[in-house]
C-alpha atoms as a PDB file:
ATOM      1  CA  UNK A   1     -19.913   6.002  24.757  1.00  0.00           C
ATOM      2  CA  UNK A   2     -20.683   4.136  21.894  1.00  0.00           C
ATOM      3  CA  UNK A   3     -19.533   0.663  20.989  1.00  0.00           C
ATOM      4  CA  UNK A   4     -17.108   0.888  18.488  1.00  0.00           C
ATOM      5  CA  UNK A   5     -17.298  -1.141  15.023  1.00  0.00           C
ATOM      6  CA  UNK A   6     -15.706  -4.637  14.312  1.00  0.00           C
ATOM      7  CA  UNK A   7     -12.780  -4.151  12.168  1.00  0.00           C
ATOM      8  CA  UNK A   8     -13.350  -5.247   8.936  1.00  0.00           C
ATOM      9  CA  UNK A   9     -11.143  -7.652   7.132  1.00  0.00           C
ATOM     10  CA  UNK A  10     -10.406  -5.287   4.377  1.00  0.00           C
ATOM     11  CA  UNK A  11      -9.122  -2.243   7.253  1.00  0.00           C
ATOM     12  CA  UNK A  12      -7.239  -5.428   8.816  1.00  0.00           C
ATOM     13  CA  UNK A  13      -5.665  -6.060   5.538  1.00  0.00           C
ATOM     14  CA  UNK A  14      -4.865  -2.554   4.448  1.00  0.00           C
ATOM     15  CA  UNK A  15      -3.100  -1.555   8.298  1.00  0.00           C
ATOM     16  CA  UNK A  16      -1.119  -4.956   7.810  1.00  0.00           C
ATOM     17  CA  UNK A  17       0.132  -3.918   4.615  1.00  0.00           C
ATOM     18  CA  UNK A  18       1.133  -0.496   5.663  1.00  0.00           C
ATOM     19  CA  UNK A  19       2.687  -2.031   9.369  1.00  0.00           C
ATOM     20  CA  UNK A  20       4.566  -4.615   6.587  1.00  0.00           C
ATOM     21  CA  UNK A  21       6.143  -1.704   4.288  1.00  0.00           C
ATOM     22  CA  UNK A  22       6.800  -0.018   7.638  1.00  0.00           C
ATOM     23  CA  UNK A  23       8.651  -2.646   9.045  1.00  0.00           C
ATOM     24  CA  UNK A  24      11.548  -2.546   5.531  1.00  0.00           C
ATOM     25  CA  UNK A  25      13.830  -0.552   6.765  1.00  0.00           C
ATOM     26  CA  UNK A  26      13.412   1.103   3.542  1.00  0.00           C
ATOM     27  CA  UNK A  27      16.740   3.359   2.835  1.00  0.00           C
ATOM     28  CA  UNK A  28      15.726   6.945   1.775  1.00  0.00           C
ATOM     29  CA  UNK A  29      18.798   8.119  -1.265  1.00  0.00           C
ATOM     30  CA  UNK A  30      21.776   6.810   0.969  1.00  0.00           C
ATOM     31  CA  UNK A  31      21.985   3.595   2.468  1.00  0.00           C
ATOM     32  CA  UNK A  32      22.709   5.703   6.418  1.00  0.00           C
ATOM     33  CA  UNK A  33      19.286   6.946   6.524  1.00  0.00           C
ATOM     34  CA  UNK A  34      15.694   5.260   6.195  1.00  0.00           C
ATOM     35  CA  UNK A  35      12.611   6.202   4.673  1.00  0.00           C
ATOM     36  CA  UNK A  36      10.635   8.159   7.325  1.00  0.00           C
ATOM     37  CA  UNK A  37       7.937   5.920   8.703  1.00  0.00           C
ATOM     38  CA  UNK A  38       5.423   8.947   9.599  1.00  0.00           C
ATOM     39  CA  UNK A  39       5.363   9.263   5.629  1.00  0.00           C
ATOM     40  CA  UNK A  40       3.881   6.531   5.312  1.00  0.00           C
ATOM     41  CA  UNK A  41      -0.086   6.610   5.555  1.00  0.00           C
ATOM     42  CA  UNK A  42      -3.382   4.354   4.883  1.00  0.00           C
ATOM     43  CA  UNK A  43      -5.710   6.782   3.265  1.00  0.00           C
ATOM     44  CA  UNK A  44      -8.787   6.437   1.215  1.00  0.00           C
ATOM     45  CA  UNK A  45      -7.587   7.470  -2.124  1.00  0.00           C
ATOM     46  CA  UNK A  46      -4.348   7.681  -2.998  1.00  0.00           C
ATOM     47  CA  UNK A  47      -4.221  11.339  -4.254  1.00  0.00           C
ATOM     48  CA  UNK A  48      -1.157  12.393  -3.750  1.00  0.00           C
ATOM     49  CA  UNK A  49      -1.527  16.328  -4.232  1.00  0.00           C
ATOM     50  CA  UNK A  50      -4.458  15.663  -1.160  1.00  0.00           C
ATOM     51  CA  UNK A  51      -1.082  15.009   1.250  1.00  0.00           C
ATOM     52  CA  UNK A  52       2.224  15.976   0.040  1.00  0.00           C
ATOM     53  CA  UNK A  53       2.735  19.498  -1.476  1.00  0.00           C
ATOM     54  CA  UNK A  54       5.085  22.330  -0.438  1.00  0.00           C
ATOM     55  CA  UNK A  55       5.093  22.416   3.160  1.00  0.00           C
ATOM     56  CA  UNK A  56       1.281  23.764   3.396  1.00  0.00           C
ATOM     57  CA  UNK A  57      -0.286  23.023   6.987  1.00  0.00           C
ATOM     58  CA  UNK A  58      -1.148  19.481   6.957  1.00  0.00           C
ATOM     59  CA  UNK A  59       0.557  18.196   3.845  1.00  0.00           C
ATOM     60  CA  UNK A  60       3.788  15.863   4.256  1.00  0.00           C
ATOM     61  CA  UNK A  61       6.953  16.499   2.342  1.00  0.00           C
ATOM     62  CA  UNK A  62       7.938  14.019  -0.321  1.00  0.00           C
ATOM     63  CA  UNK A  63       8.964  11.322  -0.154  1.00  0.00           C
ATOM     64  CA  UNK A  64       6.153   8.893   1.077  1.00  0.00           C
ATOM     65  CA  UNK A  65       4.219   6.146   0.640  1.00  0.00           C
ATOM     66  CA  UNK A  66       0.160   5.389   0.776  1.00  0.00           C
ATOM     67  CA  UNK A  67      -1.458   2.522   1.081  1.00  0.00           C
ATOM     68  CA  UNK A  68      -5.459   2.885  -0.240  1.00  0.00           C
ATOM     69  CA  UNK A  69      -7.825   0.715  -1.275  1.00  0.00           C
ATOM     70  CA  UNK A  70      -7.838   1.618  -4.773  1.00  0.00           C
ATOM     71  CA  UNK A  71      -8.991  -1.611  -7.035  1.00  0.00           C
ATOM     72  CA  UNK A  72     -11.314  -4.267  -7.495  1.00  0.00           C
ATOM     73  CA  UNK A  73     -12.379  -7.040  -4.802  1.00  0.00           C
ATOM     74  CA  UNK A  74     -12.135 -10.564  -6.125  1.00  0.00           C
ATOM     75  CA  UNK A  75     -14.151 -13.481  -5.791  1.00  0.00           C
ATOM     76  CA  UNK A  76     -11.366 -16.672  -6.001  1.00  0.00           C
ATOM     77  CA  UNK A  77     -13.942 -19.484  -5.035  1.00  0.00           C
ATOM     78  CA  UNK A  78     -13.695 -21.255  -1.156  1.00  0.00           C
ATOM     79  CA  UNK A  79     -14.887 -24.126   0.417  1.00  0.00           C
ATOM     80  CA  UNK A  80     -18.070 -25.389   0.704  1.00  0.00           C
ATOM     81  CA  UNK A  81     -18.172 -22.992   4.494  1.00  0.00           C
ATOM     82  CA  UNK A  82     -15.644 -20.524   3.718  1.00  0.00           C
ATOM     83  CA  UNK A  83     -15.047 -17.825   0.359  1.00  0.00           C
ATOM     84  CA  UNK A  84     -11.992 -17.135  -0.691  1.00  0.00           C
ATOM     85  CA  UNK A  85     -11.747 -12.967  -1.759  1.00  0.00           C
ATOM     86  CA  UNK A  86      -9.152 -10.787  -2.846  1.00  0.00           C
ATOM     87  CA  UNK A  87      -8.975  -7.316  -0.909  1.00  0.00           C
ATOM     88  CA  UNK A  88      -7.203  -4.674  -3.242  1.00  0.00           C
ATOM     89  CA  UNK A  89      -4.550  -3.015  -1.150  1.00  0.00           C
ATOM     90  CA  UNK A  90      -2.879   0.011  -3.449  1.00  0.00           C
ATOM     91  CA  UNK A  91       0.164   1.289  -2.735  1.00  0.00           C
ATOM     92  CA  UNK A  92       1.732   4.511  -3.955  1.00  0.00           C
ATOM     93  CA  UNK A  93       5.196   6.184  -4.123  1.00  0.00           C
ATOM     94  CA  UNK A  94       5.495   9.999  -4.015  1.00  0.00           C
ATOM     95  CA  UNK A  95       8.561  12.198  -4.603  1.00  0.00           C
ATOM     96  CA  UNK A  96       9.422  15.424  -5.338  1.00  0.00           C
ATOM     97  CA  UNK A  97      11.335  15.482  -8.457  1.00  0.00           C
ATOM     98  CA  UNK A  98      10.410  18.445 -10.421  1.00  0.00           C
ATOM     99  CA  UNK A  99      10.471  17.361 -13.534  1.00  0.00           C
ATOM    100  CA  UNK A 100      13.789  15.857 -13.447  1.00  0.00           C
ATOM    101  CA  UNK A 101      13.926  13.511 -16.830  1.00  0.00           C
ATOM    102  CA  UNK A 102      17.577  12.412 -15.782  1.00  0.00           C
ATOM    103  CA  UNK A 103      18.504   9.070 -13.974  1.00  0.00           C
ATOM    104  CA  UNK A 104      18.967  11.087 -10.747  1.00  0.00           C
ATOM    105  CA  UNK A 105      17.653   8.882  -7.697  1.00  0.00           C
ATOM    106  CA  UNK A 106      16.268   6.482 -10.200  1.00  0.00           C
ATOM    107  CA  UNK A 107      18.378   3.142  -8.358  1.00  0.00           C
ATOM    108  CA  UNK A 108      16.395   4.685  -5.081  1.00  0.00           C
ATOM    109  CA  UNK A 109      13.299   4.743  -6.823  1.00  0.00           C
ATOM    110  CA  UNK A 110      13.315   1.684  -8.524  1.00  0.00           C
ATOM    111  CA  UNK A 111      14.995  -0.076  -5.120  1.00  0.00           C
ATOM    112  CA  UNK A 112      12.353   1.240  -2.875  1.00  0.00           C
ATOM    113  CA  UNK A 113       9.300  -0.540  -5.498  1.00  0.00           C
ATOM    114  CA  UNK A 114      11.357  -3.741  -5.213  1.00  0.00           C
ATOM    115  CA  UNK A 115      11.906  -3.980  -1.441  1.00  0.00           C
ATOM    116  CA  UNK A 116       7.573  -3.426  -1.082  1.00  0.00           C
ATOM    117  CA  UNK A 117       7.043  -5.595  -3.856  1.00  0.00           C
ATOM    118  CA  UNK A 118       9.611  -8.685  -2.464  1.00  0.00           C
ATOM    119  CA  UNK A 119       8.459  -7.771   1.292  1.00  0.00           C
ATOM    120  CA  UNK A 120       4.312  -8.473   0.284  1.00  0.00           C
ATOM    121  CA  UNK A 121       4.432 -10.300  -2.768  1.00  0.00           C
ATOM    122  CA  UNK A 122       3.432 -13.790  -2.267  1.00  0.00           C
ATOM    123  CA  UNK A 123       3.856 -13.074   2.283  1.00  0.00           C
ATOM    124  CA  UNK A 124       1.009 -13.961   4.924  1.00  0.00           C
ATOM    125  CA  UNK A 125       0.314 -11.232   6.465  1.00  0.00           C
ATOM    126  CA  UNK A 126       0.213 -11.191  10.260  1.00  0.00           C
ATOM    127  CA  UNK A 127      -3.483  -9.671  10.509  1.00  0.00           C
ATOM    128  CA  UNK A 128      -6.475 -10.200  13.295  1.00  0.00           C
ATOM    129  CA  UNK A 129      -9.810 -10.995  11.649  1.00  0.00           C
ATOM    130  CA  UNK A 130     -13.203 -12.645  12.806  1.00  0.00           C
ATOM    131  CA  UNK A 131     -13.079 -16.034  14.542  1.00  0.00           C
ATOM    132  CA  UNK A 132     -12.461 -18.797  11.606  1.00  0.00           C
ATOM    133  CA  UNK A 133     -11.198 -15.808   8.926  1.00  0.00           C
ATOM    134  CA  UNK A 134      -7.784 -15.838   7.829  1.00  0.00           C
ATOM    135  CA  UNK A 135      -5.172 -13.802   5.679  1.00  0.00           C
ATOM    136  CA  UNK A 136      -3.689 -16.432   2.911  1.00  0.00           C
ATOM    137  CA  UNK A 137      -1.469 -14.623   0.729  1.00  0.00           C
ATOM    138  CA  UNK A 138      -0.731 -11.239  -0.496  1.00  0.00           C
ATOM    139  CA  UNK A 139      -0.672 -11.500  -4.597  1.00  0.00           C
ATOM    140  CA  UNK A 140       0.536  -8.685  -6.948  1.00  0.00           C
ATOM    141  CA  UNK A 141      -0.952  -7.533 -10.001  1.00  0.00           C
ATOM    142  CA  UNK A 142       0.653  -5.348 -13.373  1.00  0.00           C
ATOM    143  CA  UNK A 143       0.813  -1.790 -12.182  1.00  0.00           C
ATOM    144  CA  UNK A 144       2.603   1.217 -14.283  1.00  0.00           C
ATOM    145  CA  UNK A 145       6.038   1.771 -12.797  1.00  0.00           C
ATOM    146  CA  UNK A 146       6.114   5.443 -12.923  1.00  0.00           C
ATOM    147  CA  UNK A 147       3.021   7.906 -13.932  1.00  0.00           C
ATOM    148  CA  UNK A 148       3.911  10.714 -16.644  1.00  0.00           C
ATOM    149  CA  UNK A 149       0.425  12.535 -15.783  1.00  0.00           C
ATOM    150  CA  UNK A 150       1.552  12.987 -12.324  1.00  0.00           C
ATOM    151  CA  UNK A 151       5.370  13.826 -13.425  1.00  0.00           C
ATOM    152  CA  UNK A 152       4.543  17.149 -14.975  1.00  0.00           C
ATOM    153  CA  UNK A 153       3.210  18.305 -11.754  1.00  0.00           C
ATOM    154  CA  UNK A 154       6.583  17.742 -10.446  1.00  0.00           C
ATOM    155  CA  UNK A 155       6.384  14.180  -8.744  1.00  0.00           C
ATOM    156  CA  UNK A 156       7.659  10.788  -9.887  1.00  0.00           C
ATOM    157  CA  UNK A 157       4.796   8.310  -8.112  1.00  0.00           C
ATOM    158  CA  UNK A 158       4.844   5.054  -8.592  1.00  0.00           C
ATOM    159  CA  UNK A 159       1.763   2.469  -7.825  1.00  0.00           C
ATOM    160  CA  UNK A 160       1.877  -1.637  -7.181  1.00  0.00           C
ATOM    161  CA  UNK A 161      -1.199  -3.131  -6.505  1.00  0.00           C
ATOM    162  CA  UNK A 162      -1.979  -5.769  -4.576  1.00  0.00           C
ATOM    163  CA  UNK A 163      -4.864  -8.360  -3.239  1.00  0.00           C
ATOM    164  CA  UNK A 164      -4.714  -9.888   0.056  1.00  0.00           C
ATOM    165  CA  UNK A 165      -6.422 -12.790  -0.255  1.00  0.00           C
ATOM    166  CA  UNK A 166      -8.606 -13.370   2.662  1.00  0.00           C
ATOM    167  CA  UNK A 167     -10.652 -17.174   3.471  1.00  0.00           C
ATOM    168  CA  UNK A 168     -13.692 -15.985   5.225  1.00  0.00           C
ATOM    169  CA  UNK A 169     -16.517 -17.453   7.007  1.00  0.00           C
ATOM    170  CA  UNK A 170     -19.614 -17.383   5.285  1.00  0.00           C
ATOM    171  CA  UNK A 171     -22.323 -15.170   7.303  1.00  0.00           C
ATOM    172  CA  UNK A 172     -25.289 -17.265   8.745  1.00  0.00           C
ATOM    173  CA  UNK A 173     -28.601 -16.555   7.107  1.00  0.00           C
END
């Protein structure tokens, strides 16, 4: 069997941040039931068509959440051992909402972008890297709250993107 691959500090980052938005006890449109946790996935790219649809084989129904790696890396400087970079870490709302242009689950909406954005923004994660690497902080950057491309195929998604900023060791050479 082959030896599987170290995990890199990006994959670390990106499974902390979905186990983190997991862990919210998110409430779905009434404050008795949560947000389903198996709707929540990592994925490459967050195209949302790609997993939730009409209940096709192997497509979620709306709502959910996935966290991609959609962005830029970032170089913030380091020490004179260690560099400090900034692994993006997208995240993206999905729900059905055919269209609707009234207020109609807008508070849930809305509430569910602030509870992810409070529960990261500005957290440590609690993430296992390489000997001597460590997560610092999670920052947020300006995102659009709700995607009218995406509306008139009959979803309201949402995006915030994040960078968890990572202090790693510099490689040997």
């Amino acid at each position: 069997m082959p030896t599987p691959l170290e995990t890199s500090a990006h994959d670390a980052c990106l499974n902390s941040v979905l186990s983190r938005i997991q862990g919210l006890s998110i409430p779905l449109f009434d404050a008795d039931t949560a947000f389903p946790t198996d709707h929540m996935i990592l994925a490459k790219m967050p195209w949302v068509t790609r997993f939730f649809g009409p209940t096709a084989e192997g497509k979620l129904t709306p709502p959910g959440i996935i966290v991609s790696p959609l962005g830029f890396e970032s170089f913030l400087g380091g020490t004179n051992r260690r560099d400090d970079i900034g692994y993006p870490a997208f995240v993206t709302i999905v729900v059905a909402d055919n269209e609707d242009v009234t207020d109609e689950n807008l508070n849930a909406y809305t509430l569910w972008r602030q509870m992810i954005s409070d529960g990261l923004r500005n957290q440590r994660l609690s993430v296992s890297l390489a000997t001597g690497d460590s997560v610092m902080t999670v920052s947020q950057s300006d995102t659009e709250v709700a995607m009218p491309e995406i509306f008139t195929l009959g979803y309201w998604v949402s995006s915030l993107s994040f960078s968890c900023q990572v202090r790693k060791s510099r490689a040997n050479t």
